[in-house]
Protein backbone atom coordinates (compact mmCIF):
# COMPACT_ATOMS: atom_id res chain seq x y z
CA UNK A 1 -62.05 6.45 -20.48
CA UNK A 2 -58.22 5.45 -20.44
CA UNK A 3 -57.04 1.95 -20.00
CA UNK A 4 -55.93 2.76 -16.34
CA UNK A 5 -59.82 3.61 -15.77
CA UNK A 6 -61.38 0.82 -16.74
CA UNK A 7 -63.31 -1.32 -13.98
CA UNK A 8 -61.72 -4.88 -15.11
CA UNK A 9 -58.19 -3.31 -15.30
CA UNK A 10 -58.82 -1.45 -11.66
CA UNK A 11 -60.21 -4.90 -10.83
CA UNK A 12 -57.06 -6.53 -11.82
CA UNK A 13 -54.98 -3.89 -10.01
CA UNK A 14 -57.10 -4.16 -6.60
CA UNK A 15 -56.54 -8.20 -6.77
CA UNK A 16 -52.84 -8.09 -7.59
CA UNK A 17 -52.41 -6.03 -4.64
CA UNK A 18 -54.42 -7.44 -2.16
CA UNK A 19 -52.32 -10.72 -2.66
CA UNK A 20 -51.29 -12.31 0.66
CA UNK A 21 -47.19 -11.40 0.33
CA UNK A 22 -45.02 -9.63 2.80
CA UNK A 23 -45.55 -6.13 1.33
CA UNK A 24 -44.15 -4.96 4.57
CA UNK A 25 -40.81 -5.22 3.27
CA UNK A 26 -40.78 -2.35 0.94
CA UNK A 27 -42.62 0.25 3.45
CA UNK A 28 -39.74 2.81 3.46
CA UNK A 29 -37.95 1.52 0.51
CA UNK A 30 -37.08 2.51 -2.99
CA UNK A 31 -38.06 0.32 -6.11
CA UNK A 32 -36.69 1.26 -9.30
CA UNK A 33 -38.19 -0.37 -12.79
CA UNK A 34 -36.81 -0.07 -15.73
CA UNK A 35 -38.85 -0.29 -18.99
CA UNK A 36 -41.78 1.48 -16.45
CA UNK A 37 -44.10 2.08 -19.64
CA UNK A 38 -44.10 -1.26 -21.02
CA UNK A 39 -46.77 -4.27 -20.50
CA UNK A 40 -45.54 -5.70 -17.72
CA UNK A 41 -43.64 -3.22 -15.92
CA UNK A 42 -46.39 -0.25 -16.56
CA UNK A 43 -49.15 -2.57 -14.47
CA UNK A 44 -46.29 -3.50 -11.53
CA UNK A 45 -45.89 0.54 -11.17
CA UNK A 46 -49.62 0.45 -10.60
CA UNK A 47 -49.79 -1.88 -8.10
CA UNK A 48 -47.28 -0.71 -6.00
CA UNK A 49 -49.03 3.18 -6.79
CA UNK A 50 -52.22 1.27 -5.54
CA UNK A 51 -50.77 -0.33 -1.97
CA UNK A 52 -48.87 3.33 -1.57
CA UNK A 53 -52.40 5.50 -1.12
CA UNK A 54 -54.92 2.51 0.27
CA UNK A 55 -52.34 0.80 2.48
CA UNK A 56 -50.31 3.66 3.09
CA UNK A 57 -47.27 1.08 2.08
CA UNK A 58 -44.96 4.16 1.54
CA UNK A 59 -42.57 2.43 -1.16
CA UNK A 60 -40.99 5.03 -3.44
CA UNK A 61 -41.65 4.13 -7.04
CA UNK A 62 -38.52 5.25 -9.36
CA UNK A 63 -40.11 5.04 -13.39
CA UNK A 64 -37.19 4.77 -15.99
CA UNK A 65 -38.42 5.12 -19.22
CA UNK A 66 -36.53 6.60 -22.63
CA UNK A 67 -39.77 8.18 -23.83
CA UNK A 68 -40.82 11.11 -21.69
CA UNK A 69 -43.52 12.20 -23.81
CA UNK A 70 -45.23 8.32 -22.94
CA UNK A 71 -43.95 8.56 -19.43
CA UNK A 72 -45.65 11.62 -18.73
CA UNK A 73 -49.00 10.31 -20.59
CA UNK A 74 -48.98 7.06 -18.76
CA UNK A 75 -48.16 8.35 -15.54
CA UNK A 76 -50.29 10.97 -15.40
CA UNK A 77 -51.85 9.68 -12.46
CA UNK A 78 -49.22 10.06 -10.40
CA UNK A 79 -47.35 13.11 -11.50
CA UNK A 80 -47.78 15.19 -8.26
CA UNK A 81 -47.44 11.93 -5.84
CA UNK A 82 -43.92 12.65 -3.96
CA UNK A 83 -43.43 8.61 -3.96
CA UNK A 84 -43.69 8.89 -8.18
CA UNK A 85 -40.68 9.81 -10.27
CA UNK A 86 -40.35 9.23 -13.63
CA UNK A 87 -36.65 9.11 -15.42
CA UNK A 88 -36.16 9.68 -18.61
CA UNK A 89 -33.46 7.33 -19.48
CA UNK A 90 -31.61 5.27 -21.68
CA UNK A 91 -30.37 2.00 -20.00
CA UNK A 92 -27.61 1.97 -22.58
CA UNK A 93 -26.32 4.65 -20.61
CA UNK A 94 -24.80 4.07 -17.03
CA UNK A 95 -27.38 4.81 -14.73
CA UNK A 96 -25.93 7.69 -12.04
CA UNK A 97 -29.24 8.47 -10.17
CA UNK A 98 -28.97 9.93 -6.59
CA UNK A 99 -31.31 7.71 -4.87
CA UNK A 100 -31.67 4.88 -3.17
CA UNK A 101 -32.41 1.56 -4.67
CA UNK A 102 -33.29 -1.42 -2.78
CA UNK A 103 -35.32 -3.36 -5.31
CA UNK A 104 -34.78 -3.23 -9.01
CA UNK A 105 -36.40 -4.49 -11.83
CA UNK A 106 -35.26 -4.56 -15.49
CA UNK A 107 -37.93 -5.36 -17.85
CA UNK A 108 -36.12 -2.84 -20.54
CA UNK A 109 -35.72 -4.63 -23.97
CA UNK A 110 -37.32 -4.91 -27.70
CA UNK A 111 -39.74 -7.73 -27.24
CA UNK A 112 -41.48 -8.08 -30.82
CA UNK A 113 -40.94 -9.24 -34.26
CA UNK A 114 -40.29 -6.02 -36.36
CA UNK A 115 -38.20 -4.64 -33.19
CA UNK A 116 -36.24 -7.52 -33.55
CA UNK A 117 -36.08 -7.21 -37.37
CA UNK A 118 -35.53 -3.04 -37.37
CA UNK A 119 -33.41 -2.59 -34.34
CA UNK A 120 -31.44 -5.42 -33.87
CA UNK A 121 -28.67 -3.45 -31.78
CA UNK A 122 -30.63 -1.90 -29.90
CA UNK A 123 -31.94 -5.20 -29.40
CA UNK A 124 -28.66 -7.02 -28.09
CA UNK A 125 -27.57 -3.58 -26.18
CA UNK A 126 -30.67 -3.29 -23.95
CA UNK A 127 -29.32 -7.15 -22.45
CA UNK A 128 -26.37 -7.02 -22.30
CA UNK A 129 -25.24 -3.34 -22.11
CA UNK A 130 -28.22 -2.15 -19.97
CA UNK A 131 -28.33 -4.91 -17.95
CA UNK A 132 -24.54 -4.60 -16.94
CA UNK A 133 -25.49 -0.76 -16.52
CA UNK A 134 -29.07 -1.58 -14.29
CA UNK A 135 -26.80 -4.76 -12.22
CA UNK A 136 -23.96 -1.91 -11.72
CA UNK A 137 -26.08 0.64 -10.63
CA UNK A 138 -27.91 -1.96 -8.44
CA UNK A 139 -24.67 -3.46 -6.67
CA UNK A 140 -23.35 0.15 -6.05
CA UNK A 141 -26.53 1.03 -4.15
CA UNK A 142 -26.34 -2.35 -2.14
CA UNK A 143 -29.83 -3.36 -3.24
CA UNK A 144 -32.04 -6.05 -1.36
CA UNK A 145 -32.98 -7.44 -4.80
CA UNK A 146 -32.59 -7.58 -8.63
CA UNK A 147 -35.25 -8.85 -10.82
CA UNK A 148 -34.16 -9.34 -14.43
CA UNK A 149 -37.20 -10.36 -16.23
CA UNK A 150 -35.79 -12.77 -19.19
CA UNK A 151 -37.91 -15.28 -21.41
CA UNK A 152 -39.19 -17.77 -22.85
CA UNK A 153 -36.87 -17.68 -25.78
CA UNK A 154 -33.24 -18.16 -23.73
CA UNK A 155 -34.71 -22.03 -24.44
CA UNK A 156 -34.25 -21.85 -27.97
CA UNK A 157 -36.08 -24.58 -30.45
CA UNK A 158 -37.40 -27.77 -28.86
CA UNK A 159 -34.96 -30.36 -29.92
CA UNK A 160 -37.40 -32.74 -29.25
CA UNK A 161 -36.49 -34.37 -26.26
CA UNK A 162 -39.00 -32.83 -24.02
CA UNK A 163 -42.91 -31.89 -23.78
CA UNK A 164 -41.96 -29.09 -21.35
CA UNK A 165 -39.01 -26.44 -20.91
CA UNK A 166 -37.98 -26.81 -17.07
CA UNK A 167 -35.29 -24.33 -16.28
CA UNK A 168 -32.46 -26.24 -16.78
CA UNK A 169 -33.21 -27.43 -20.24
CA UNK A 170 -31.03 -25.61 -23.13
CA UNK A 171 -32.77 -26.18 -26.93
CA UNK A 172 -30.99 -24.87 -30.29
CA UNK A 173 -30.35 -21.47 -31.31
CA UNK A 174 -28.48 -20.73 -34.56
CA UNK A 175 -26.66 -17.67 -33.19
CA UNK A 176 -25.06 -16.36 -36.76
CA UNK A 177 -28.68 -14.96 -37.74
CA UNK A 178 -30.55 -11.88 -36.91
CA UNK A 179 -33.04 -12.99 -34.99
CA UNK A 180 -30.78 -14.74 -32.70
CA UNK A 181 -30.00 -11.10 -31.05
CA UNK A 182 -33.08 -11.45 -28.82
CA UNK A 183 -32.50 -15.11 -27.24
CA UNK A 184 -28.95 -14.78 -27.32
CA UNK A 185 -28.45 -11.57 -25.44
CA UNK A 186 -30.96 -12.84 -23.10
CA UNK A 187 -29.18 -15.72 -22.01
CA UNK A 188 -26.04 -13.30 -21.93
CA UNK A 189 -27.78 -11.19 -19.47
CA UNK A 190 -28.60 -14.04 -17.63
CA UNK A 191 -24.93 -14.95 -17.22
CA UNK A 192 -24.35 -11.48 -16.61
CA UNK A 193 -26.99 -11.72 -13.29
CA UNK A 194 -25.17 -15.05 -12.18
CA UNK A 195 -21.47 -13.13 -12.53
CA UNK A 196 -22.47 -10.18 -10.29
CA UNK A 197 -24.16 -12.75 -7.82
CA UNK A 198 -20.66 -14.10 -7.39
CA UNK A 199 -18.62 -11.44 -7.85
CA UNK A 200 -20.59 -8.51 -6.06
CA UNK A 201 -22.83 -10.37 -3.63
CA UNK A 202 -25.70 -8.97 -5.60
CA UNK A 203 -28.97 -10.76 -4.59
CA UNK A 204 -30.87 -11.20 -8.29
CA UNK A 205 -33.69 -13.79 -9.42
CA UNK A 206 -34.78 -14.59 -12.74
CA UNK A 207 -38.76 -14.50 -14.12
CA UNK A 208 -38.77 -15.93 -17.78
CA UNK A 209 -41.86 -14.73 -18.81
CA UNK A 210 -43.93 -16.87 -20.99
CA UNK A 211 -45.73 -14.52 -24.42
CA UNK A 212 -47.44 -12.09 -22.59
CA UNK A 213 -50.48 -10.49 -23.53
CA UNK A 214 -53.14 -8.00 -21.92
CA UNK A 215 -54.43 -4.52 -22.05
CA UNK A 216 -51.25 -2.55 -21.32
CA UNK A 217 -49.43 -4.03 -24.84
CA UNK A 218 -47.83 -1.34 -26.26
CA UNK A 219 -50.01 -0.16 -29.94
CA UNK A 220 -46.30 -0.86 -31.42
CA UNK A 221 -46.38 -4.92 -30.47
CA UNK A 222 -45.92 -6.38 -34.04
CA UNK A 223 -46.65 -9.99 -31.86
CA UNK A 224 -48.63 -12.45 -33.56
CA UNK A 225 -51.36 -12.33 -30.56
CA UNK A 226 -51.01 -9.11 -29.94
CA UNK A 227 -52.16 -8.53 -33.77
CA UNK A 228 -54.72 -11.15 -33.26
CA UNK A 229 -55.84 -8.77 -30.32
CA UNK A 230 -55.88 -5.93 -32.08
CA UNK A 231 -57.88 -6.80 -34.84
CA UNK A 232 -60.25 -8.85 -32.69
CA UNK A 233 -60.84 -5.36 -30.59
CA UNK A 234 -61.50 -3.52 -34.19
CA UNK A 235 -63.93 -6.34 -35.20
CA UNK A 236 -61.16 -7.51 -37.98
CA UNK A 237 -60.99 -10.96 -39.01
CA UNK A 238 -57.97 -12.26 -37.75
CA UNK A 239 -54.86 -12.48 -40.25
CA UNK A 240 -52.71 -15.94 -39.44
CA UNK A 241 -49.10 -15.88 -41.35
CA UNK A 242 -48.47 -19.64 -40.87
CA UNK A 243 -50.46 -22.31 -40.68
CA UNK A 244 -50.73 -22.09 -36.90
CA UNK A 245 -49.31 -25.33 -35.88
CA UNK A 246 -46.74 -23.57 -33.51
CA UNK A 247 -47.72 -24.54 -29.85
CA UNK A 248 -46.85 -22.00 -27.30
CA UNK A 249 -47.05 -20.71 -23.35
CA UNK A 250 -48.76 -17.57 -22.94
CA UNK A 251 -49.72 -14.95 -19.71
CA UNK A 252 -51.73 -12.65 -19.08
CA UNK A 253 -50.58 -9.64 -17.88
CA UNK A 254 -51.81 -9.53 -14.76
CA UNK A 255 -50.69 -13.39 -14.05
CA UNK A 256 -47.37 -12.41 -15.44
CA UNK A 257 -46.78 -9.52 -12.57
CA UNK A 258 -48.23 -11.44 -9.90
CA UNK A 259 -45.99 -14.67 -10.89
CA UNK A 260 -42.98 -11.11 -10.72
CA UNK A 261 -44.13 -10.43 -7.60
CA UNK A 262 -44.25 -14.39 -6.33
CA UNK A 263 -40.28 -14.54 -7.23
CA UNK A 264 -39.63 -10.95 -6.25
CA UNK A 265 -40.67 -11.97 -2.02
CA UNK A 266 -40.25 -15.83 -2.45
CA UNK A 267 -37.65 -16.87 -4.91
CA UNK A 268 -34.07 -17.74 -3.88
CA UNK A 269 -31.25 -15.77 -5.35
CA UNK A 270 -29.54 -17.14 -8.19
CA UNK A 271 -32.73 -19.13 -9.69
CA UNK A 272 -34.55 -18.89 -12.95
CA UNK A 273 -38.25 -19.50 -12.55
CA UNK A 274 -41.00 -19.87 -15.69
CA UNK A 275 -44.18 -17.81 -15.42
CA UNK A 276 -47.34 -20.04 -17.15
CA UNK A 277 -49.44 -22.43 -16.77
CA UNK A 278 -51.17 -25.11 -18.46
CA UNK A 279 -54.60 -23.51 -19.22
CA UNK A 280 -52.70 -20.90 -20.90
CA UNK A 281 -50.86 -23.56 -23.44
CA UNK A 282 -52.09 -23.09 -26.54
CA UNK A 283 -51.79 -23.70 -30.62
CA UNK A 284 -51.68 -20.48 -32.49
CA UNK A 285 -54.48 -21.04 -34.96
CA UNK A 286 -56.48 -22.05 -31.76
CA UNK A 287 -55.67 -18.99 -30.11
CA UNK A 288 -56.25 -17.27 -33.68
CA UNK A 289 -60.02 -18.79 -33.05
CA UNK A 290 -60.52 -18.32 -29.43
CA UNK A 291 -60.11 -14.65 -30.50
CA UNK A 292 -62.51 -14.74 -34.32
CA UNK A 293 -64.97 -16.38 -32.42
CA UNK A 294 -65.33 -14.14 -29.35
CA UNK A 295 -65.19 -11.08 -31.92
CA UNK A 296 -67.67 -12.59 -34.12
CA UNK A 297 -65.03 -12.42 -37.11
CA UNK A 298 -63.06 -15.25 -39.32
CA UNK A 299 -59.44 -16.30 -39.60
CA UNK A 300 -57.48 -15.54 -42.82
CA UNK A 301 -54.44 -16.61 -43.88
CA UNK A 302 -51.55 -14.07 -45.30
CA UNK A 303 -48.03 -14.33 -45.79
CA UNK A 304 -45.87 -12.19 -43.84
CA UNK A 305 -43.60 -9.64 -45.48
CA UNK A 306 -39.79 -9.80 -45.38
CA UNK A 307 -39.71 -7.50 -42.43
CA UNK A 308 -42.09 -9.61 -40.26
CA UNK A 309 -40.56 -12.81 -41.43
CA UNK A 310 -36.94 -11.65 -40.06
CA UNK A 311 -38.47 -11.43 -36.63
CA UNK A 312 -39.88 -14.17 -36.88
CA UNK A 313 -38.76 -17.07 -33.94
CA UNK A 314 -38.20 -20.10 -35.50
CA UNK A 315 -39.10 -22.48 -32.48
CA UNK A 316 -42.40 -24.51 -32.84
CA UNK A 317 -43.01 -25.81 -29.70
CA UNK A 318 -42.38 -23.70 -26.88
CA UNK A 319 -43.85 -24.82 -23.41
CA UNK A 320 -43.10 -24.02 -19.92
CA UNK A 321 -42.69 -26.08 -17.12
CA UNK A 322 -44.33 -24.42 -14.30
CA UNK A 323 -43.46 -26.56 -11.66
CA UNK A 324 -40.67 -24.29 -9.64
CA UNK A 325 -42.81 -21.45 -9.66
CA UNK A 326 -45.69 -23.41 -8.50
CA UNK A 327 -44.02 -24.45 -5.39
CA UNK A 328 -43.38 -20.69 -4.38
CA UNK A 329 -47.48 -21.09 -4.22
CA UNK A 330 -48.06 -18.93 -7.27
CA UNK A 331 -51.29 -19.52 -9.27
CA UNK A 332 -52.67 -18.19 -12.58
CA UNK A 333 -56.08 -16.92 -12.21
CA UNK A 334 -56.81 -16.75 -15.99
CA UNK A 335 -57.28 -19.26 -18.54
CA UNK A 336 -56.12 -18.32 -22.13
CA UNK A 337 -60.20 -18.04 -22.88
CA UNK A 338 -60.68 -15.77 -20.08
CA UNK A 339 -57.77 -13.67 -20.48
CA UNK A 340 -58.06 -13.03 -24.27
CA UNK A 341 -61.69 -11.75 -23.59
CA UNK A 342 -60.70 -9.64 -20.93
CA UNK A 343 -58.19 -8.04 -22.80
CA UNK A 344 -60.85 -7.31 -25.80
CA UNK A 345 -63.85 -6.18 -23.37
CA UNK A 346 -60.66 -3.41 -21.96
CA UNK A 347 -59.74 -2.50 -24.89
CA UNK A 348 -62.61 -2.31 -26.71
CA UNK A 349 -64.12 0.09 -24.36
CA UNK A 350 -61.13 2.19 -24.68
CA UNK A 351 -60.96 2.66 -28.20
C-alpha cells in the first residue's frame, strides 16, 4: 500500500476537499503548481484530483516538477486523466508553456538543512530566479491568482521584543553567511510578488508556512522533525543535536494546504498571512518526546556533523502569530500530538 492509499491520508484528502470554499471558481480553469511532488504541493494536487472526479469540478491540474522519474511515480494515479499533466521543468528556466494559467502556485524551493548546506545556489535561484520566471509566466497569462508559498524564516531571529511573529514584524538575519540564502531569497521573492503587484497588476498572496510536517515529506528532508519522524516510524530512538530548547511553530500537512487554500479564495492581494496555530507550538526536545514516547523509543543526544550544522537556522524562538489568518475563518484541525501520530500510523503502514 502507497502513501496515496492509505485510509487516514484518503481521509485527510476527502476532508480538505469537502471544505465549505467557493470551489466553483476554478470549474473550467487551469491551476498550475510548481514544486507538484513536494509535501505540500503533492497533497494540494490531490485535492483538487479528488473534487475533479467526485464533484466533477473540472479544474485542469498543470504538475511542474524537475524530476520526471518522481513525477511519473507520484502521479501515477492520474497519468491517463486529460485534466493531469505533469511538466518536467526547471523553474530556473523561463517557463514558455502553451496553456492557460489562471491560478498559480509556487511552492518550488530547497526547504532543509543539508539542501541548504549542499546547494546553496540552487537554493537562492529557486526564489528569486524562479519566482521572477513563475510571476512572469503568470502575468503574461493574465492569471486570477498567484500564490507564493514563503516561510517562517523571512522573520529571521527573535530579537526579543515579541512572543509572536505577526506579519509585519522583521527579526535579524546575518546575510554574509550561508545559511542566510534560504531566508534571504525568501524575503527577495517576496519583494519580487509586491513589484509585479504594482507594476503588472498581478493579483498574488503570500502563505508563510510554519515547519511543516506529514506523510508526503520527501525521504530526502534532512529536518530535525522530519528525522525525528523517521526514526520514530523505524522504531529508532530519536537522535536530538541540541539541547532542544529551540521553541518553534509547526503544521501539519494537511492544515498547511487547507490554511493554502483559506488564502488562495479569501486572502486579499498583496498580504502575507502565517499558517499555525497554538496547539502546534512546541519545544523541540518536547516534540523529540511526543514522538519517543508514541514509538515506544528514547531520546539521545548527538552532535551534528559540519554538513548538518551549516544548515542549521540559528533562530531560537520562532512563533507565529495566527491571528490574520484566523480571521479569513481558517482553523487547524490537528494538534502537534495528533498530527505527529498520524503521520507515524501512515507511514508506518507504508514502509
Amino acid at each position: 500500500m502507497t502513501i496515496f492509499e492509505h485510509p487516514l491520508y484518503t481521509q485527510d484528502i476527502q476532508s480538505l476537499a469537502a471544505l465549505p470554499f467557493e470551489w466553483d471558481r476554478l470549474n473550467g480553469k487551469t491551476f498550475v503548481i510548481a514544486g507538484a511532488s513536494g509535501m505540500i504541493g503533492s497533497m494540494l494536487i490531490d485535492v483538487l484530483m479528488h473534487r475533479n472526479r467526485t464533484e466533477n469540478m473540472n479544474c485542469r491540474v498543470v504538475a511542474l516538477g524537475r524530476n520526471a522519474q518522481r513525477g511519473a511515480q507520484r502521479f501515477a494515479a492520474y497519468q491517463d486523466d486529460p485534466l493531469f499533466t505533469f511538466v518536467s521543468h526547471d523553474i530556473n528556466l523561463p517557463l514558455t508553456l502553451d496553456t492557460q494559467a489562471d491560478f498559480l502556485l509556487h511552492a518550488a524551493s530547497n526547504t532543509h538543512p543539508v539542501a541548504y548546506a549542499t546547494d546553496p545556489i540552487g537554493t537562492v535561484t529557486a526564489n528569486i530566479i524562479g519566482t521572477n520566471n513563475l510571476l512572469r509566466f503568470a502575468a503574461d497569462h493574465h492569471a486570477e491568482r498567484v500564490l507564493f508559498a514563503s516561510s517562517v524564516e523571512v522573520y529571521g531571529e527573535n530579537r526579543g521584543d515579541v512572543e509572536l511573529f505577526s506579519e509585519d514584524y522583521c527579526g535579524y538575519i546575518n546575510c554574509n553567511t550561508l545559511r542566510a540564502g534560504y531566508p534571504e531569497s525568501k524575503r527577495a521573492g517576496e519583494s519580487l510578488c509586491q513589484a509585479y503587484i504594482r507594476q503588472e497588476g498581478l493579483d498574488v498572496v503570500i502563505p508563510r508556512l510554519a515547519r511543516t510536517y506529514g506523510p508526503t515529506m520527501l525521504k530526502s528532508d534532512t529536518k530535525a522533525i522530519s528525522q525525528f519522524i523517521k526514526k520514530g516510524v523505524l522504531g529508532e530512538d530519536i537522535v536530538l543535536k541540541s539541547e532542544g530548547t529551540q521553541f518553534f511553530s509547526y503544521t501539519y500537512a494537511a492544515d498547511a494546504v487547507s490554511g493554502l487554500l483559506t488564502i488562495l479564495f479569501r486572502g486579499t492581494c498583496g498580504e502575507a498571512y502565517n499558517i499555525a496555530d497554538a496547539q502546534s507550538d512546541i519545544a523541540l526536545r518536547d516534540l523529540a518526546r511526543v514522538i519517543a514516547d508514541y514509538a515506544g523509543t528514547e531520546v539521545v543526544f548527538e552532535l551534528p556533523d559540519a554538513t548538518e550544522r551549516a544548515g542549521y537556522s540559528t533562530a531560537t524562538r520562532a512563533v507565529l502569530d495566527p491571528t490574520k489568518i484566523k480571521a479569513l475563518g481558517w482553523q487547524a484541525q490537528y494538534t502537534m500530538k495528533s498530527g505527529l501520530e498520524r503521520t507515524i500510523d501512515i507511514l508506518r503502514s507504508c514502509e
